[in-house]
N, C-alpha and C. Protein backbone atom coordinates (compact mmCIF):
# COMPACT_ATOMS: atom_id res chain seq x y z
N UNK A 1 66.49 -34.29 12.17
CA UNK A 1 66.94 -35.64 11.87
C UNK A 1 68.45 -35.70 12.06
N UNK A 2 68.95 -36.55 12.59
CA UNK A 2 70.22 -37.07 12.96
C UNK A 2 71.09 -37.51 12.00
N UNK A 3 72.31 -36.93 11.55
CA UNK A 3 72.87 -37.50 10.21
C UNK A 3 73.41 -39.05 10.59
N UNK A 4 73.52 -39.59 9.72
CA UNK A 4 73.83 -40.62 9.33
C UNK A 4 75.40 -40.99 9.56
N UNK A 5 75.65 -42.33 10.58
CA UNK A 5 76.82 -41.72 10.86
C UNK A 5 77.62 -43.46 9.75
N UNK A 6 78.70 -43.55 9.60
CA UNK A 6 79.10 -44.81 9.09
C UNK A 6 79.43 -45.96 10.23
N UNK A 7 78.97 -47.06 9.76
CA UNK A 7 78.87 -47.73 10.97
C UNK A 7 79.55 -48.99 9.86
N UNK A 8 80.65 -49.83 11.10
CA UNK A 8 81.33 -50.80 10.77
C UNK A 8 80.76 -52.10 10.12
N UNK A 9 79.50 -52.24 10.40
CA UNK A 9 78.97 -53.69 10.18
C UNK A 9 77.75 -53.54 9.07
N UNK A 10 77.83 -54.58 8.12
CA UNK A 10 76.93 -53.92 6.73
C UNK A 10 75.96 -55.57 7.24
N UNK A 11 74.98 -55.15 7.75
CA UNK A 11 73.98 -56.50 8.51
C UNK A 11 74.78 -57.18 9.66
N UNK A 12 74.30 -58.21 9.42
CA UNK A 12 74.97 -58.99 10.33
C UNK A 12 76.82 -58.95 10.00
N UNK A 13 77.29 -58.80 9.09
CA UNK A 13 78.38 -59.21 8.74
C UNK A 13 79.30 -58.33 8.76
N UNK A 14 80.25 -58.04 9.51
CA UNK A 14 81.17 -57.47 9.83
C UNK A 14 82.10 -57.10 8.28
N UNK A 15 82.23 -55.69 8.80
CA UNK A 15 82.72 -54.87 7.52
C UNK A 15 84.23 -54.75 7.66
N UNK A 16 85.17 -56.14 7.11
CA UNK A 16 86.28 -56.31 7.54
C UNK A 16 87.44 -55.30 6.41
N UNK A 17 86.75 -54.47 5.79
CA UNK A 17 87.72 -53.76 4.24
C UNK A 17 88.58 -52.70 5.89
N UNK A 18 88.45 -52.52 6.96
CA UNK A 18 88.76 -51.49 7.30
C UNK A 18 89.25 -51.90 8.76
N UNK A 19 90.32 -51.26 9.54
CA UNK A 19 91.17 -51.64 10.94
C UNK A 19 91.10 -50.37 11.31
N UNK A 20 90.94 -49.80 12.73
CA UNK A 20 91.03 -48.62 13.12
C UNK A 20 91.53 -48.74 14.46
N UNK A 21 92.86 -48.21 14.78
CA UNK A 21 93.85 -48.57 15.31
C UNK A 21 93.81 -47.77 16.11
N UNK A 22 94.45 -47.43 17.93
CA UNK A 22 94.34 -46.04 18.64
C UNK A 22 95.59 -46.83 19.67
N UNK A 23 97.01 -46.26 18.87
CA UNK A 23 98.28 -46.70 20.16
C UNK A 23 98.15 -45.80 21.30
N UNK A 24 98.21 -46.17 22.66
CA UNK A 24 98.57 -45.53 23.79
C UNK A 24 99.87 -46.05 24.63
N UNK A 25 99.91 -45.45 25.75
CA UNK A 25 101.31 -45.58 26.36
C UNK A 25 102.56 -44.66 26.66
N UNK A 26 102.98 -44.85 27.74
CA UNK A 26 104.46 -44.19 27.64
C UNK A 26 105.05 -43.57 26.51
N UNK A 27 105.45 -42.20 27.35
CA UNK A 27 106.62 -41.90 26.29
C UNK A 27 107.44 -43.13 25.77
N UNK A 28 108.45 -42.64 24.94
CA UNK A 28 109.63 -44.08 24.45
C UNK A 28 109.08 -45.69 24.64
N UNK A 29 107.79 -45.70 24.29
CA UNK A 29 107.38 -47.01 24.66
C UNK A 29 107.44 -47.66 23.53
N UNK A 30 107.64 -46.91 22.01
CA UNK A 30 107.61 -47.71 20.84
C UNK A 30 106.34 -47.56 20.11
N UNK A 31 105.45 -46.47 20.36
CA UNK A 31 104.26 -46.74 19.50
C UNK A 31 104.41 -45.92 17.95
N UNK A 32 105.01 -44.90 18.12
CA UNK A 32 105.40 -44.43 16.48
C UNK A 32 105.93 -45.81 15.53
N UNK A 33 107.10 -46.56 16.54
CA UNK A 33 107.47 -47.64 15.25
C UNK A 33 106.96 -48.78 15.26
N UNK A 34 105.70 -48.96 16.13
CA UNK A 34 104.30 -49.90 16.08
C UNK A 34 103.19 -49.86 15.05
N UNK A 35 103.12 -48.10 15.21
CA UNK A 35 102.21 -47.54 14.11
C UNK A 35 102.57 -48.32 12.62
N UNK A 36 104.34 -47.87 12.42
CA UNK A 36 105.34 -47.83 11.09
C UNK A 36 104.88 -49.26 10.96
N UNK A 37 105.20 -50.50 11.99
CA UNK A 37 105.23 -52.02 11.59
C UNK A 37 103.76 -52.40 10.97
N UNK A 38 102.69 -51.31 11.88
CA UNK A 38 100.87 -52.00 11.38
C UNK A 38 100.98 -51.42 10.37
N UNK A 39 101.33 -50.12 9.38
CA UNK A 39 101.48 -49.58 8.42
C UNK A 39 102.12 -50.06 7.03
N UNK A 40 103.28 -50.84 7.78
CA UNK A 40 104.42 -51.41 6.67
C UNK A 40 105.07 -50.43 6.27
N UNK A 41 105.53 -49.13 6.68
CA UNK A 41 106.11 -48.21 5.85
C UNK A 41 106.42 -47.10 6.94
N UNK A 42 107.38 -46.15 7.17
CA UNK A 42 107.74 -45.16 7.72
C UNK A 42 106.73 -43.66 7.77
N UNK A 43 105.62 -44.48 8.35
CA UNK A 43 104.38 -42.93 8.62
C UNK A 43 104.83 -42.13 9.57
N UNK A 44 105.72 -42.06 10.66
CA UNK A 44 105.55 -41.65 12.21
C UNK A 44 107.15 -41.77 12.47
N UNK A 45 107.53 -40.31 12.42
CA UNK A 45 109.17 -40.23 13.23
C UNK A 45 109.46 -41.32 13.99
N UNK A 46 109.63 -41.90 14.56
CA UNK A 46 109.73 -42.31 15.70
C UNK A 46 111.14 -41.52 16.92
N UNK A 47 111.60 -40.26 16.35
CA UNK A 47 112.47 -39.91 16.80
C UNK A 47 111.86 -38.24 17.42
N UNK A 48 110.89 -38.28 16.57
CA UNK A 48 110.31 -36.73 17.36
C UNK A 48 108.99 -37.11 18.36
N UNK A 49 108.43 -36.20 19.70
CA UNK A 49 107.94 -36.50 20.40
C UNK A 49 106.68 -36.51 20.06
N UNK A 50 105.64 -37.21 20.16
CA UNK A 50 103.98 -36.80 19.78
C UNK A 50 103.55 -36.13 21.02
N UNK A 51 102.97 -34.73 20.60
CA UNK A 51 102.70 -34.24 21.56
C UNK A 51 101.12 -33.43 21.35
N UNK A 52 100.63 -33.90 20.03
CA UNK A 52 99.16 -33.84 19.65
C UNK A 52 99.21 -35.15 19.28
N UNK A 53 97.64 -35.79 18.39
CA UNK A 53 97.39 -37.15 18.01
C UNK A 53 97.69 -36.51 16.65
N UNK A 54 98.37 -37.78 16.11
CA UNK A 54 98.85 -37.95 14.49
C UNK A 54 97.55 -39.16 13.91
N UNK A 55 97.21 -38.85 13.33
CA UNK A 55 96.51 -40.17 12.45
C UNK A 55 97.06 -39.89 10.90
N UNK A 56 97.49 -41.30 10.85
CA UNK A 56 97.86 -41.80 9.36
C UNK A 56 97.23 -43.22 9.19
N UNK A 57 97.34 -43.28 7.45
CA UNK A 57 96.39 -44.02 6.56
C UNK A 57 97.01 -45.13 5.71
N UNK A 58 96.50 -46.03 5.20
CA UNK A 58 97.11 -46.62 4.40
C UNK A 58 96.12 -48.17 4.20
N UNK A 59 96.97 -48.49 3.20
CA UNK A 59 96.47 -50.15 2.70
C UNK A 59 97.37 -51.20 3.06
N UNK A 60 96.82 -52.23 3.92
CA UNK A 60 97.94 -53.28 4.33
C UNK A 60 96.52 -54.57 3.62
N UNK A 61 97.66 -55.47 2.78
CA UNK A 61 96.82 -56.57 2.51
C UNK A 61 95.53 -55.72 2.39
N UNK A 62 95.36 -55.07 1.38
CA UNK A 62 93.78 -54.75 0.74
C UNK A 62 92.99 -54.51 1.57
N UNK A 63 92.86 -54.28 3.22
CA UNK A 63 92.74 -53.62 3.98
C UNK A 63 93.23 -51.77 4.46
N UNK A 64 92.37 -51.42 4.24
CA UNK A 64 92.33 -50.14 4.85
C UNK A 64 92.58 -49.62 6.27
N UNK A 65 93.77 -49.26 6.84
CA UNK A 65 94.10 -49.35 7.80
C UNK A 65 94.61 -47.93 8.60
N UNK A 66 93.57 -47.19 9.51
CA UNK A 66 94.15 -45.99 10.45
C UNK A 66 94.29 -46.17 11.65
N UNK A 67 96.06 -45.63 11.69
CA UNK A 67 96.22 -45.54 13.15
C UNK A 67 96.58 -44.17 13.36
N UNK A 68 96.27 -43.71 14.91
CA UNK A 68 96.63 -43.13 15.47
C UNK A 68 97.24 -42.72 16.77
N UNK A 69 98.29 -42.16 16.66
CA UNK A 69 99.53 -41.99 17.54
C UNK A 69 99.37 -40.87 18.83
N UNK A 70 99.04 -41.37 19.78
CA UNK A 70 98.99 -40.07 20.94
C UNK A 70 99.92 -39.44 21.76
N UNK A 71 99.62 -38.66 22.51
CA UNK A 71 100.94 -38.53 23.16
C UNK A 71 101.43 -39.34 24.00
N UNK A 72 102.49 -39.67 24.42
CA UNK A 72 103.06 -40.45 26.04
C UNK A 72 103.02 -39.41 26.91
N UNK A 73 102.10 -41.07 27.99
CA UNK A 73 101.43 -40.05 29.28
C UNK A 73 102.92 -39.34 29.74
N UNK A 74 104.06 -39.44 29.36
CA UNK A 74 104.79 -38.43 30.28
C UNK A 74 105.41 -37.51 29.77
N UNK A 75 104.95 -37.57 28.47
CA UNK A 75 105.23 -36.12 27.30
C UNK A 75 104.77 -34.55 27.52
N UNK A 76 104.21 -34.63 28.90
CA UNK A 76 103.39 -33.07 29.64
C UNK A 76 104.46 -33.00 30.72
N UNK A 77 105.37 -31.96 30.38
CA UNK A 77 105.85 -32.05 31.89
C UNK A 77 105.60 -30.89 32.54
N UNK A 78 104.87 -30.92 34.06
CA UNK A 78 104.50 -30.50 34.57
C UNK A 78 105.32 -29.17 34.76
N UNK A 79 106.37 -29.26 34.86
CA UNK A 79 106.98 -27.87 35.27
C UNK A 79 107.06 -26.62 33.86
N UNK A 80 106.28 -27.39 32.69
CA UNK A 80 106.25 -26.53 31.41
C UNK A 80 105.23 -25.82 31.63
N UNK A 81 104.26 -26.62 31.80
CA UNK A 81 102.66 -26.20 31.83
C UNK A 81 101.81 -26.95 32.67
N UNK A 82 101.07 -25.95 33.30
CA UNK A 82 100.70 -26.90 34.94
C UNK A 82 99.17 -26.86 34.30
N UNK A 83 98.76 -26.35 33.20
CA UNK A 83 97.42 -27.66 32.44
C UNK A 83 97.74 -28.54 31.71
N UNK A 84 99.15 -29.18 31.91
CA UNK A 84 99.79 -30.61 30.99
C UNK A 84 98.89 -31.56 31.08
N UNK A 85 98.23 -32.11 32.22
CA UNK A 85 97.96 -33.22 32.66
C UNK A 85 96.18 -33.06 31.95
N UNK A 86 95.68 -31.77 31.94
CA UNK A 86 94.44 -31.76 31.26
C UNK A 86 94.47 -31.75 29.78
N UNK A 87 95.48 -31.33 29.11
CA UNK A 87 95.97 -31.50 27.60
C UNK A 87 96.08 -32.26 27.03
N UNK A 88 97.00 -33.27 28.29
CA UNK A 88 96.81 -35.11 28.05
C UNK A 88 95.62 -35.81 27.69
N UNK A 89 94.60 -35.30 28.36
CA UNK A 89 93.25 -36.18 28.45
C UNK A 89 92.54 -35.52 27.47
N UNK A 90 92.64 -34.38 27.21
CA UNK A 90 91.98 -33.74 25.33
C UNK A 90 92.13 -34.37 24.28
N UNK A 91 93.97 -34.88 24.22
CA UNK A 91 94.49 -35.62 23.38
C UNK A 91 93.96 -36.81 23.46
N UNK A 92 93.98 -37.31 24.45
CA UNK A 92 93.53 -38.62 24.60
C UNK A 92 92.12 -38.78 24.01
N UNK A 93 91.03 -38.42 24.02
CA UNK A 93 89.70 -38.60 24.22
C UNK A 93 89.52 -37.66 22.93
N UNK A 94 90.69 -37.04 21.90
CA UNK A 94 90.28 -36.75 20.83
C UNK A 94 91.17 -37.98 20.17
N UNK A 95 91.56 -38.68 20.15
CA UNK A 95 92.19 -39.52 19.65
C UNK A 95 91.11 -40.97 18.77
N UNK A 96 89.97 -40.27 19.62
CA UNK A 96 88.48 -41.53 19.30
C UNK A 96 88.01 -40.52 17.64
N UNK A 97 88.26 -39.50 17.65
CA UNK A 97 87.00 -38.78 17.20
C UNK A 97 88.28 -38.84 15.79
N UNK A 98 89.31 -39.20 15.87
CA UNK A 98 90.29 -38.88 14.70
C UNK A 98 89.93 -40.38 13.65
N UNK A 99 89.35 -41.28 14.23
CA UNK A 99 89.07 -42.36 13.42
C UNK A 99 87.07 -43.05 13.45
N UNK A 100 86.18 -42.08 12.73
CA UNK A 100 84.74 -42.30 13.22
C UNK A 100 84.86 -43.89 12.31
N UNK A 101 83.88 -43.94 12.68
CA UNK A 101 83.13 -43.94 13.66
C UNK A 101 83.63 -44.21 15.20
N UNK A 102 84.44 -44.84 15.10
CA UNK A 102 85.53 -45.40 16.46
C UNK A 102 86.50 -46.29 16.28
N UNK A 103 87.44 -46.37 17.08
CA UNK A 103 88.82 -47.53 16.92
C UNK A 103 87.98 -48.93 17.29
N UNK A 104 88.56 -49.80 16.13
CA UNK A 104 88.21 -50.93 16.79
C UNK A 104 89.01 -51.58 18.19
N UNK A 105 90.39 -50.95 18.51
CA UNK A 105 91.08 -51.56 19.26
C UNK A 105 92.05 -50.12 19.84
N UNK A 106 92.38 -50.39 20.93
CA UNK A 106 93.26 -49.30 21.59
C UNK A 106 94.61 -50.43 21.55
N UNK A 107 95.54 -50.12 21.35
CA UNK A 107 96.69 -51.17 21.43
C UNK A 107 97.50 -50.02 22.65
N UNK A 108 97.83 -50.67 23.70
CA UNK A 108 98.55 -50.02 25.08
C UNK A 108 100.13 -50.89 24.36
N UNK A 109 101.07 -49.99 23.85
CA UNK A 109 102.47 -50.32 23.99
C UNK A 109 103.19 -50.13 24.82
N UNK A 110 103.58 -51.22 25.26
CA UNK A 110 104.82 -51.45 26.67
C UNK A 110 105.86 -51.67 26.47
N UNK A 111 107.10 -51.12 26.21
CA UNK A 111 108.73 -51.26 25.60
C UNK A 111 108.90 -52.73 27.01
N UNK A 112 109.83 -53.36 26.56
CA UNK A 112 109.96 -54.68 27.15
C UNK A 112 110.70 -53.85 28.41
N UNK A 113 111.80 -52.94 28.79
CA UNK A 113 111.95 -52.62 29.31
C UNK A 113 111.79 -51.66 30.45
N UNK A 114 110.21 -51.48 30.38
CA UNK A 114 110.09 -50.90 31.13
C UNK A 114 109.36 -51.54 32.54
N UNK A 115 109.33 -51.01 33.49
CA UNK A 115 108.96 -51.37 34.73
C UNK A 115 107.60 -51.15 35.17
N UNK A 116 106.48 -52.00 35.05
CA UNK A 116 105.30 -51.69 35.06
C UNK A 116 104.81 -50.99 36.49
N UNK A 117 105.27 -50.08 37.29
CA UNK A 117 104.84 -49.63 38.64
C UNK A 117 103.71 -49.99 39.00
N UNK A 118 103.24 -49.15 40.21
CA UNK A 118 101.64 -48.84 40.83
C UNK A 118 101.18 -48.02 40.08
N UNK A 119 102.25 -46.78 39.83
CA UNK A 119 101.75 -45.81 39.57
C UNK A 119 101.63 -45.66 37.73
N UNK A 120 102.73 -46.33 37.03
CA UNK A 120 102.29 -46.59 35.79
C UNK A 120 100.62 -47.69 35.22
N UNK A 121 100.24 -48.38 36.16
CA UNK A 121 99.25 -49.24 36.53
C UNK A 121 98.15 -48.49 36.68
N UNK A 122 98.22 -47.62 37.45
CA UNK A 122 97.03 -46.18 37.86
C UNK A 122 97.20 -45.33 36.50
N UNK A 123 97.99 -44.82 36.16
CA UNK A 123 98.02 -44.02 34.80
C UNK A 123 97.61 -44.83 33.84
N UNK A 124 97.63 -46.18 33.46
CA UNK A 124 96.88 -46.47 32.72
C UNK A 124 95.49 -46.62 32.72
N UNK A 125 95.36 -47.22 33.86
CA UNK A 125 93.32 -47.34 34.20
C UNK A 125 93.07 -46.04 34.14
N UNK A 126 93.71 -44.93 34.23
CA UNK A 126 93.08 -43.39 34.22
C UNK A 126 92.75 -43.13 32.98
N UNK A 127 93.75 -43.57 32.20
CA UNK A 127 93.56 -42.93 30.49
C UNK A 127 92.85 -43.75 29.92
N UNK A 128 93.11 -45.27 30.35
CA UNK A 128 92.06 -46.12 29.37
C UNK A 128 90.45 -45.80 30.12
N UNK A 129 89.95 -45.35 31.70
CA UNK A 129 88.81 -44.89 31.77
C UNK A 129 88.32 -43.69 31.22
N UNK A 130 89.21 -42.76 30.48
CA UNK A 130 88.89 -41.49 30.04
C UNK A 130 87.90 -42.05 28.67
N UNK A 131 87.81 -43.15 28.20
CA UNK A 131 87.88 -43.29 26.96
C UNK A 131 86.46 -44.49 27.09
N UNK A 132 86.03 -44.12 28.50
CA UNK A 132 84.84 -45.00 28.99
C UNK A 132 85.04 -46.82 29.06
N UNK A 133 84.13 -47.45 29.78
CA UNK A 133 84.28 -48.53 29.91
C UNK A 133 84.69 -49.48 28.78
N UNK A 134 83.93 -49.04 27.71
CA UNK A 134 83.98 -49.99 26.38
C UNK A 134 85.07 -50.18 25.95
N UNK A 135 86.53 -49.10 26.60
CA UNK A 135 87.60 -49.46 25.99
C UNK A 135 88.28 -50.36 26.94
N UNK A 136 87.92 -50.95 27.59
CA UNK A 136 88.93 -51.82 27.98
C UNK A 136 88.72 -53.20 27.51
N UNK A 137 87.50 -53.20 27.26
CA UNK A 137 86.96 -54.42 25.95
C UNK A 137 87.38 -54.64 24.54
N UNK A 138 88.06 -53.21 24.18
CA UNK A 138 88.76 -53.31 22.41
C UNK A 138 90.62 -53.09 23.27
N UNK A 139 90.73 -53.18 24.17
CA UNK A 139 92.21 -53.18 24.44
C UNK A 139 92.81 -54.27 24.45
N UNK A 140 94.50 -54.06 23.71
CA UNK A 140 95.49 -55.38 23.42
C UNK A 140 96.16 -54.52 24.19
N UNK A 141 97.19 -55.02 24.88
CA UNK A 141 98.88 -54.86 25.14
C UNK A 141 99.73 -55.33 24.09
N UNK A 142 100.50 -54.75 23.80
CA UNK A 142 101.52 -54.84 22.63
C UNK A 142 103.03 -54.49 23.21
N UNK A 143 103.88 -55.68 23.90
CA UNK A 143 105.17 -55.52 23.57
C UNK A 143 106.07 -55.32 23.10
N UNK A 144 107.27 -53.88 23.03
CA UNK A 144 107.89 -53.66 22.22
C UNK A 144 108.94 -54.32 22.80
N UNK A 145 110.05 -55.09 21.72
CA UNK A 145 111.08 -55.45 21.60
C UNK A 145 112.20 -55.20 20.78
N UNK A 146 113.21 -54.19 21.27
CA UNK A 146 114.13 -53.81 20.25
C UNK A 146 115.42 -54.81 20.28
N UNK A 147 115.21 -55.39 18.88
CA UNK A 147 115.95 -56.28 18.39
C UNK A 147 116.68 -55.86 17.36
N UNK A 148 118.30 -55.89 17.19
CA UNK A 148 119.20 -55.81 15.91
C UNK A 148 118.68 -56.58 14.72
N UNK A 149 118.29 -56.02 13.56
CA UNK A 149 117.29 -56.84 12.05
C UNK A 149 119.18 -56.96 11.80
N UNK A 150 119.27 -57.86 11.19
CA UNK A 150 119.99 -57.96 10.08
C UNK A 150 119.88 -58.55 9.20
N UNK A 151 120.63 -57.78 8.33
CA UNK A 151 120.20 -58.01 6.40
C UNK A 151 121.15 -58.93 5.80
N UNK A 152 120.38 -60.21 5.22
CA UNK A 152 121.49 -61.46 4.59
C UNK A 152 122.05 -60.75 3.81
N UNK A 153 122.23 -59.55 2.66
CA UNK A 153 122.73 -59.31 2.24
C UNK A 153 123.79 -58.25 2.25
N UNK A 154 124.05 -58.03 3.47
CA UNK A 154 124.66 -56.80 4.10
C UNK A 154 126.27 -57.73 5.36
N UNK A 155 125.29 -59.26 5.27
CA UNK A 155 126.66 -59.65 6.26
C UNK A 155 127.85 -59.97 5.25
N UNK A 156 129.16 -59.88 5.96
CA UNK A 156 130.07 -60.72 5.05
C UNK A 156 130.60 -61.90 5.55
């Protein structure tokens, strides 16, 4: 007999207590301080490199909420280790199994500045097909924009 696995929907009605989050994308694309903003709170350096998947936890609005942080496709560099590019896709395709039953959504972060190529275009259909068809059906794009916050109580 097959164990019992947890499944999102209790009948017809969608089992909304819970978000299961899976950032991809570029190095420096902003998904550690994407993670921090869906989180509300400082889970994820955003200053050290992810170079395994991080999953972190938390409660936003009485919602239960995991994301997890993968590596950036250009965090393997080839001249380190010439199985980078297969390490990538381990990470990647363990990045499902870090939140079961499954992510409801892959969020692809794109820093505003970056230049969407051919070849960044091909690296993405590669990684989002690693992760089978169904994910391009739970995929958002998420623009990062680094903007100066300032604090009313900090101007003079």
């Amino acid at each position: 007999m097959a164990a019992e696995r947890p499944h999102p929907f209790r009948g017809d009605v969608p089992n909304l207590s819970d978000l299961r989050i899976v950032l991809l994308g570029n190095r420096e694309a902003g998904k550690s301080s994407a993670g921090n903003t869906i989180l509300g709170r400082e889970e994820f350096d955003p200053d050290v490199r992810t170079l395994q998947c991080v999953k972190r936890q938390g409660e936003v609005a009485g919602r239960q909420i995991t994301v997890v942080d993968t590596p950036g496709w250009k965090d393997y560099d080839l001249s380190y280790d010439r199985d980078s590019p297969n390490l990538l896709k381990q990470e990647i395709v363990l990045s499902v199994t870090l939140c079961p039953p499954g992510p409801h959504a892959f969020l692809l972060v794109i820093h505003e500045n970056m230049t969407f190529t051919e070849a960044e275009r091909n690296d993405t259909s590669s990684h989002l097909n690693l992760l089978g068809h169904g994910a391009w059906k739970h995929s958002l794009v998420l623009f990062i924009q680094e903007t100066p916050i300032s604090c009313p109580q900090h101007q003079e």
